[in-house]
Protein backbone atom coordinates (compact mmCIF):
# COMPACT_ATOMS: atom_id res chain seq x y z
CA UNK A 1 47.85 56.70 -47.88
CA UNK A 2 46.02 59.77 -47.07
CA UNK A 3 46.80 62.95 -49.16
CA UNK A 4 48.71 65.66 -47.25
CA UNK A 5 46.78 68.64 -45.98
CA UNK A 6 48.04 71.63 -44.75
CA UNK A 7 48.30 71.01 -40.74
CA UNK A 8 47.51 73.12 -38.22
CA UNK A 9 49.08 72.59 -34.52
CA UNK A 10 46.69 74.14 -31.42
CA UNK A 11 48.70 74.53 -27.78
CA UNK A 12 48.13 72.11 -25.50
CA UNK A 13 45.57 72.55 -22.70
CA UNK A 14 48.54 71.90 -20.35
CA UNK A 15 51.54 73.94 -21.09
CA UNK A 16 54.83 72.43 -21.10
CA UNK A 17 57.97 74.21 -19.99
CA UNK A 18 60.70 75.29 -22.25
CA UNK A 19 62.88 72.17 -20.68
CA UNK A 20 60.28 69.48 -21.05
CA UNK A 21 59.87 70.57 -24.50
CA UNK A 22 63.48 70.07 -25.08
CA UNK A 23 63.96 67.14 -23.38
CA UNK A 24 60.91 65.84 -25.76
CA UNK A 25 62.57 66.93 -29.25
CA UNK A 26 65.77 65.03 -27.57
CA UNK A 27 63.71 62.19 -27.67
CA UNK A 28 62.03 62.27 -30.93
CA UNK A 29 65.39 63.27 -32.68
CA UNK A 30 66.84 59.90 -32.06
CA UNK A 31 63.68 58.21 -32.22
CA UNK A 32 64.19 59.63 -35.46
CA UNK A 33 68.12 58.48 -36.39
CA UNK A 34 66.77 55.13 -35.37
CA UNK A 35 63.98 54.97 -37.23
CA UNK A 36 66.12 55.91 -40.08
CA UNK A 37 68.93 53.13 -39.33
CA UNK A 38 66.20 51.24 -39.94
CA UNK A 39 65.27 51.76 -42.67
CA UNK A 40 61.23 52.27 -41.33
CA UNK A 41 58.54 53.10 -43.67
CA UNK A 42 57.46 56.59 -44.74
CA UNK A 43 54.79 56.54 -42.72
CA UNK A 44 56.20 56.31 -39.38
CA UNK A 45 59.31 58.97 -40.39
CA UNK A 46 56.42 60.80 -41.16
CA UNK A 47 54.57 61.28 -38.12
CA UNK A 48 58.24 61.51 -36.43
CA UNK A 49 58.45 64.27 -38.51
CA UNK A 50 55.00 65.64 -37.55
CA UNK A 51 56.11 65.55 -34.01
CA UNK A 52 59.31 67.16 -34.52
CA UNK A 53 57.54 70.11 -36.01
CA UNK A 54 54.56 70.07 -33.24
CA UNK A 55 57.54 69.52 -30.27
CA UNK A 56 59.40 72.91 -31.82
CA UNK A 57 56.09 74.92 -32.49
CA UNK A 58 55.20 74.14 -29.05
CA UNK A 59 58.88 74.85 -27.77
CA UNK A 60 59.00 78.49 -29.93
CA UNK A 61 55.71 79.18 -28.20
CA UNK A 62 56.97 78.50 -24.50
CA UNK A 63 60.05 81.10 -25.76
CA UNK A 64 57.68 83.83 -26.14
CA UNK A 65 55.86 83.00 -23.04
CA UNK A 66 59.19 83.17 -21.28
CA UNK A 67 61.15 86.01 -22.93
CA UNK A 68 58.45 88.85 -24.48
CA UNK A 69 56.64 90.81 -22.61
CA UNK A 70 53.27 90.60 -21.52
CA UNK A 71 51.79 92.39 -23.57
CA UNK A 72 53.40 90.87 -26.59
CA UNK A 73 52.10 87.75 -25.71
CA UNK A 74 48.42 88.49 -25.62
CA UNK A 75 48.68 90.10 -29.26
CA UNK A 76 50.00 87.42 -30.73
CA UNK A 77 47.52 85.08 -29.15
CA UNK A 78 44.46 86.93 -30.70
């Protein structure tokens, strides 16, 4: 097994609405209790877990897009 690094997520070149992204941590959620009924290795609950936290960085990003202003956006971009 590879040691764990500190990860970091870029956006997508295609962005992904706020209900896609949803729809997408609906998936991987029970993707997740199944995996866990399971009783799956570590390795695949980890990168389920590693999707989970991409899917809701991803999601909180769309938010912004959605909700703050403008200007707020392009600030926190730089």
């Amino acid at each position: 097994m590879t040691p764990l690094r500190p990860i970091r997520f870029r956006r997508s070149r295609t962005a992904k609405t706020v209900e896609s992204l949803t729809d997408v941590l609906s998936a991987l959620t029970v993707e997740r209790q199944e995996l866990r009924a399971s009783d799956a290795g570590s390795v695949k609950l980890e990168r389920n877990r590693l999707a989970i936290a991409r899917a809701q960085w991803e999601l909180s990003y769309a938010l912004i897009e959605r909700h703050a202003p403008a200007e707020a956006v392009a600030q926190s971009a730089a």
